[in-house]
C-alpha atoms as a PDB file:
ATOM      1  CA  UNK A   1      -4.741 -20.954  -8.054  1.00  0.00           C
ATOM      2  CA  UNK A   2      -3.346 -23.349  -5.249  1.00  0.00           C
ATOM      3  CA  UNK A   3      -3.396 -22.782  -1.721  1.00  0.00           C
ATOM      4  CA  UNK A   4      -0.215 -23.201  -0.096  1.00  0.00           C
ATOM      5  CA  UNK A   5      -0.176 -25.248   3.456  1.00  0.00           C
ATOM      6  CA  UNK A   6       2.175 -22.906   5.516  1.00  0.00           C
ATOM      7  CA  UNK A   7       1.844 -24.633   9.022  1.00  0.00           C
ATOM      8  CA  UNK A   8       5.306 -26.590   8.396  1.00  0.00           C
ATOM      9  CA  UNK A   9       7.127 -23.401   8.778  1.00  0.00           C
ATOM     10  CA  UNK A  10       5.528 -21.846  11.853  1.00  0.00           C
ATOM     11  CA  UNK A  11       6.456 -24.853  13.774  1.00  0.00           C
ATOM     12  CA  UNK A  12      10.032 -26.034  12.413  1.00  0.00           C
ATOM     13  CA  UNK A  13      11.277 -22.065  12.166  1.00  0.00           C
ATOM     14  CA  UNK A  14      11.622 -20.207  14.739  1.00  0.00           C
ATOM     15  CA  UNK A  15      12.063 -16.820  14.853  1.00  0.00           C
ATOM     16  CA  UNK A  16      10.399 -17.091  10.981  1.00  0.00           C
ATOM     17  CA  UNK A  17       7.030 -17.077  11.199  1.00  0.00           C
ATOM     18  CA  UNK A  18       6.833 -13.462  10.202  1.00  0.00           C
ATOM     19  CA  UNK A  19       7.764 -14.397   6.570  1.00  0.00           C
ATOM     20  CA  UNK A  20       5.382 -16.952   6.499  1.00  0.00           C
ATOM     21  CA  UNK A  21       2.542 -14.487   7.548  1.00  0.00           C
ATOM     22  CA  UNK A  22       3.769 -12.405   4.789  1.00  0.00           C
ATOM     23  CA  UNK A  23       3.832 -15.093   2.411  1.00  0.00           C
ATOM     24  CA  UNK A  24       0.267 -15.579   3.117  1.00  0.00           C
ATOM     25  CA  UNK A  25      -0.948 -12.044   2.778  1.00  0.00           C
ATOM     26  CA  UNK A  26       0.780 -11.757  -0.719  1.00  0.00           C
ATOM     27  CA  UNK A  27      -1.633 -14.974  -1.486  1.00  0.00           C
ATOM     28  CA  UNK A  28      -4.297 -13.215  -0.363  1.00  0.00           C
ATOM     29  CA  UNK A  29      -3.233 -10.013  -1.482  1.00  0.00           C
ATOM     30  CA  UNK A  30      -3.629 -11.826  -5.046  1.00  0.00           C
ATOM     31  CA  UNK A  31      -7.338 -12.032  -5.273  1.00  0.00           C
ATOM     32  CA  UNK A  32      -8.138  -8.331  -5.050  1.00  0.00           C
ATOM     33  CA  UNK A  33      -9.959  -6.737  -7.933  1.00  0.00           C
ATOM     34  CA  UNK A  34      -7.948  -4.720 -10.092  1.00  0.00           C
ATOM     35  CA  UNK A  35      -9.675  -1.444  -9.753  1.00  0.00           C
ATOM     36  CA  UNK A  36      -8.520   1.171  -9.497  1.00  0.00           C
ATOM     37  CA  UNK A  37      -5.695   0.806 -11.922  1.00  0.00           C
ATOM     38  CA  UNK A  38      -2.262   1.551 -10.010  1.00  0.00           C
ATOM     39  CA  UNK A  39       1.708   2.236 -11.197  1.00  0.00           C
ATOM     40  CA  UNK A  40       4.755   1.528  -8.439  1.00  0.00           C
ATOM     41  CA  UNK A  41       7.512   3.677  -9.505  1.00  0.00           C
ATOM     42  CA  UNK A  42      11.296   3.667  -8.344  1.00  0.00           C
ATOM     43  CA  UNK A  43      12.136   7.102  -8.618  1.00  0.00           C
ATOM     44  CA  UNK A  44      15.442   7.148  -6.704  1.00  0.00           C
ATOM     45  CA  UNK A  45      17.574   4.134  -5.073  1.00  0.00           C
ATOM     46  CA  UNK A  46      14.721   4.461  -2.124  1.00  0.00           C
ATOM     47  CA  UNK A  47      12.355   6.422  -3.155  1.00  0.00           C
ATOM     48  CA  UNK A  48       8.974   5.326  -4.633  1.00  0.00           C
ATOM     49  CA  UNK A  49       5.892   6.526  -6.237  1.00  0.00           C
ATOM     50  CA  UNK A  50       1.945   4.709  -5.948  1.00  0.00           C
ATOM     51  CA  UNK A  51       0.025   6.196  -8.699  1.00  0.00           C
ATOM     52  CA  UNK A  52      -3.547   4.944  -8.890  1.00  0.00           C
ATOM     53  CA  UNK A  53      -6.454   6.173 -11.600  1.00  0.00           C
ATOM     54  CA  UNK A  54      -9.182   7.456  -9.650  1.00  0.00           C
ATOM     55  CA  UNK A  55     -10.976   9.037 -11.512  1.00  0.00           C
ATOM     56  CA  UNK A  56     -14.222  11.041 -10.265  1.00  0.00           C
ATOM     57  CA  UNK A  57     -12.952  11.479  -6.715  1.00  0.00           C
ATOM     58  CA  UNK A  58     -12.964  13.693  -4.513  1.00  0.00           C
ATOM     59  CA  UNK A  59     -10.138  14.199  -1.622  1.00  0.00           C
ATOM     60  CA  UNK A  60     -12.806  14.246   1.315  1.00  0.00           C
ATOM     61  CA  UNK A  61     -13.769  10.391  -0.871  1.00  0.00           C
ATOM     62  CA  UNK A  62     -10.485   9.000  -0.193  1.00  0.00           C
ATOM     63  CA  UNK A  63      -8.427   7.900   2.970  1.00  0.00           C
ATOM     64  CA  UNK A  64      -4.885   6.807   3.314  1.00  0.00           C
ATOM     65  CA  UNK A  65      -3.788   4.998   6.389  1.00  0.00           C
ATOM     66  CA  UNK A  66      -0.902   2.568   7.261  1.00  0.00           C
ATOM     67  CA  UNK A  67      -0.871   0.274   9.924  1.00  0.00           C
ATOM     68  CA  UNK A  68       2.502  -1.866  10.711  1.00  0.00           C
ATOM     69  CA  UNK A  69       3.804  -2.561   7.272  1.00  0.00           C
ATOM     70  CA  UNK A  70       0.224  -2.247   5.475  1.00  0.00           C
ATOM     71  CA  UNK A  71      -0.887   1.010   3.197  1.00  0.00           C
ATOM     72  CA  UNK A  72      -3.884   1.300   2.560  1.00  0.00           C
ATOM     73  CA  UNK A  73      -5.804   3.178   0.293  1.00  0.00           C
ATOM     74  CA  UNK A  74      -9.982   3.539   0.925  1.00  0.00           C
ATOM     75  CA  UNK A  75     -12.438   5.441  -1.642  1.00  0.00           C
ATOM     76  CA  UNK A  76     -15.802   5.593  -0.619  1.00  0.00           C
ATOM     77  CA  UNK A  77     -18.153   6.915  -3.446  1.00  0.00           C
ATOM     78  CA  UNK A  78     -21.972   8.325  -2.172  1.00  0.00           C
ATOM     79  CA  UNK A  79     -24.551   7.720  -3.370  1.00  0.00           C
ATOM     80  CA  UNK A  80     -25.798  10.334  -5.458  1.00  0.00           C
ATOM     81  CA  UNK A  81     -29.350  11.667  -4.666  1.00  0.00           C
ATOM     82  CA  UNK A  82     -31.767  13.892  -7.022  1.00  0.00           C
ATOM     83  CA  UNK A  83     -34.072  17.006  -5.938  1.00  0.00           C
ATOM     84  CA  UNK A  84     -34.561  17.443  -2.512  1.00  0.00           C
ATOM     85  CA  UNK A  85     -32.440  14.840  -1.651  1.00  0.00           C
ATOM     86  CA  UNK A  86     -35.348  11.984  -2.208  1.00  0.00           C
ATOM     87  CA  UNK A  87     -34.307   9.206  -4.625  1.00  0.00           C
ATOM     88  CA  UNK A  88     -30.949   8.607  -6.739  1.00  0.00           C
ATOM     89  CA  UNK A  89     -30.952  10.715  -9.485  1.00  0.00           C
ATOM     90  CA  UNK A  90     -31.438   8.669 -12.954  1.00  0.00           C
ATOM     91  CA  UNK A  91     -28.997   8.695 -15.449  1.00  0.00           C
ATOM     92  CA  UNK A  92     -29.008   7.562 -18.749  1.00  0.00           C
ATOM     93  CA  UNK A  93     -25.258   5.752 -20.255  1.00  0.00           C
ATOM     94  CA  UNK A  94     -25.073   5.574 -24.110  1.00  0.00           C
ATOM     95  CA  UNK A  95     -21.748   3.912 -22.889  1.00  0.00           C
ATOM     96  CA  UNK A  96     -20.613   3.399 -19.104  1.00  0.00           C
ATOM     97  CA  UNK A  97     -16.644   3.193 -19.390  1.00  0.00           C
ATOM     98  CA  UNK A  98     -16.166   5.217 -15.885  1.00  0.00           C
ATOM     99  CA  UNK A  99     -16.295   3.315 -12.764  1.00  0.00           C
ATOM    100  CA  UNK A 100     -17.891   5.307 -10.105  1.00  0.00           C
ATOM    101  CA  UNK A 101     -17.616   2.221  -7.137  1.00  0.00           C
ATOM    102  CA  UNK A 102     -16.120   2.472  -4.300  1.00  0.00           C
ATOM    103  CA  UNK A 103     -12.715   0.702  -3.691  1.00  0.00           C
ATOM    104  CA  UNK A 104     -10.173  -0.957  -1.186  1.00  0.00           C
ATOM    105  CA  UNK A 105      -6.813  -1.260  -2.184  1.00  0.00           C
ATOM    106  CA  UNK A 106      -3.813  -2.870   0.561  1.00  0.00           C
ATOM    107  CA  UNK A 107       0.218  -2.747  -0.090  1.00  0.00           C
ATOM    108  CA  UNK A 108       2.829  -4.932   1.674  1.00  0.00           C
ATOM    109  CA  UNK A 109       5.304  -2.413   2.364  1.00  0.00           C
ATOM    110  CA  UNK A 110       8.958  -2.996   3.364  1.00  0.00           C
ATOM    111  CA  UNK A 111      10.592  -2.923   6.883  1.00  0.00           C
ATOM    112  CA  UNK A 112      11.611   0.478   7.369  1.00  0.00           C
ATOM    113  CA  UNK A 113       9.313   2.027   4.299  1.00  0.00           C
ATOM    114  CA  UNK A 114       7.939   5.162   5.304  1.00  0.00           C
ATOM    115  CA  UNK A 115       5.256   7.395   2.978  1.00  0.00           C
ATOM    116  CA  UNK A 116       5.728  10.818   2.827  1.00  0.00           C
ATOM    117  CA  UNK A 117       2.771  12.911   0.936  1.00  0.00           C
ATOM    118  CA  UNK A 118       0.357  11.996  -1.195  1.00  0.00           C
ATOM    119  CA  UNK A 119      -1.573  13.621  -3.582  1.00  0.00           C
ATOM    120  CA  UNK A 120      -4.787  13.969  -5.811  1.00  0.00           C
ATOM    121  CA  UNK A 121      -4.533  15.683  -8.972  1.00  0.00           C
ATOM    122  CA  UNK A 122      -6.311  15.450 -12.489  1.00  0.00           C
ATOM    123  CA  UNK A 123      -7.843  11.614 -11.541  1.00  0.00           C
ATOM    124  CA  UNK A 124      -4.419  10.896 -10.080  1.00  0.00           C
ATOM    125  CA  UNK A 125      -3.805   9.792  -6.666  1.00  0.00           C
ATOM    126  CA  UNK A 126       0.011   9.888  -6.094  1.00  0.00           C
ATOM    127  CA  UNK A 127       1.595   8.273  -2.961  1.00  0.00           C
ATOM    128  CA  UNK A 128       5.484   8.863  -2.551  1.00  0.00           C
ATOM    129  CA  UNK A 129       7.360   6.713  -0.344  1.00  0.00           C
ATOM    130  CA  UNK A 130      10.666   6.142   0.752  1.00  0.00           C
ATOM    131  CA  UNK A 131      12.492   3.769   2.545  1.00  0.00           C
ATOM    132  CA  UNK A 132      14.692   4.966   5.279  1.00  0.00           C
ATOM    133  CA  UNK A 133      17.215   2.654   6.809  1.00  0.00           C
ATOM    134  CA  UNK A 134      18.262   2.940  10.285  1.00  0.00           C
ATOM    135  CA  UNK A 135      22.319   3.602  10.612  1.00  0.00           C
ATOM    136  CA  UNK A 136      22.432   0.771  13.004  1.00  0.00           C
ATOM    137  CA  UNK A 137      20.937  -1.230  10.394  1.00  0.00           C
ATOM    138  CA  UNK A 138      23.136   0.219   7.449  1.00  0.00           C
ATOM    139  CA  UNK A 139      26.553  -1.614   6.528  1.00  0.00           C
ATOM    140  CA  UNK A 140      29.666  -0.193   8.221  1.00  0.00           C
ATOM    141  CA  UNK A 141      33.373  -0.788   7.082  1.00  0.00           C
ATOM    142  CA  UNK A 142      35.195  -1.981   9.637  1.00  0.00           C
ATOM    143  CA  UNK A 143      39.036  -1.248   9.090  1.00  0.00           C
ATOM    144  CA  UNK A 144      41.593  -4.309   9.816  1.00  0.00           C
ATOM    145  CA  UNK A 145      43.325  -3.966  12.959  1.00  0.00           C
ATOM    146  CA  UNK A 146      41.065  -1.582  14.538  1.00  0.00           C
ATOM    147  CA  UNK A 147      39.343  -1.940  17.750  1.00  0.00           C
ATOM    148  CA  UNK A 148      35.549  -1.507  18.505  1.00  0.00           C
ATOM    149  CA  UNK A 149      34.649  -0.924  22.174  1.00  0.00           C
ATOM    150  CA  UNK A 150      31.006  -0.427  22.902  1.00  0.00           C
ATOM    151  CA  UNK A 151      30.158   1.113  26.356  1.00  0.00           C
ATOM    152  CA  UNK A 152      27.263  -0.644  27.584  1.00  0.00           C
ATOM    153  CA  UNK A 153      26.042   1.361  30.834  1.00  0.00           C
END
């Protein structure tokens, strides 16, 4: 894949540079692995669904977080130990189809995309989201031959 030189745009658009930084990330964003497995769903006009195969995990093995417009989602898998807590237990695989690694997965989320619950259930981790737009940022009729005054104080 090609790297794209974005330094034109931070210097000849101003005011733009955020969708440059974001066209980076998604570059980035590109070469994570693709485990765990995930589906985006649109359920409603602005309401999604994250649902990511995780199997063999536990809730206290998973963290959700978002920071600015960035979910992410953090399993950590232990190490399992034998008796006494001494030395990984061994275990023999006729056939090992199951990851059991630990994983990092990160989401570009929209301006104004908030999550609202997630879930873990049957392997399943389910992350519902929905984006709420600000009425000062939602489109407003404006009837001809009306007047707006704003009070400014």
């Amino acid at each position: 894949m090609r790297n794209i030189d974005l330094s034109p745009l931070y210097r000849s658009f101003i005011g733009f540079d955020h969708l440059a930084s974001m066209i980076d990330t998604a570059s980035r964003n590109e070469k994570q692995s693709s485990y765990p497995p995930y589906n985006i769903e649109l359920l409603a006009e602005d309401k999604y669904r994250i649902t990511m195969a995780i199997a063999g995990f536990a809730k206290d093995e998973v963290s959700i977080e978002v920071q600015e417009n960035t979910l992410q989602v953090i399993g950590t898998k232990a190490p399992k130990e034998g008796v006494n807590n001494t030395k990984p237990e061994e275990r023999k695989f006729l056939h090992k189809g199951i990851s059991e690694r630990s994983f990092e997965r990160k989401f570009q989320l929209g301006d104004h995309v908030k999550v609202l619950a997630a879930d873990l259930e049957h392997g399943l981790l389910h992350v519902d989201l929905e984006r709420v737009v600000p009425e000062s940022k939602k489109p407003r009729k404006i009837e001809i031959g009306s007047k707006l005054i704003e009070n400014n104080e």
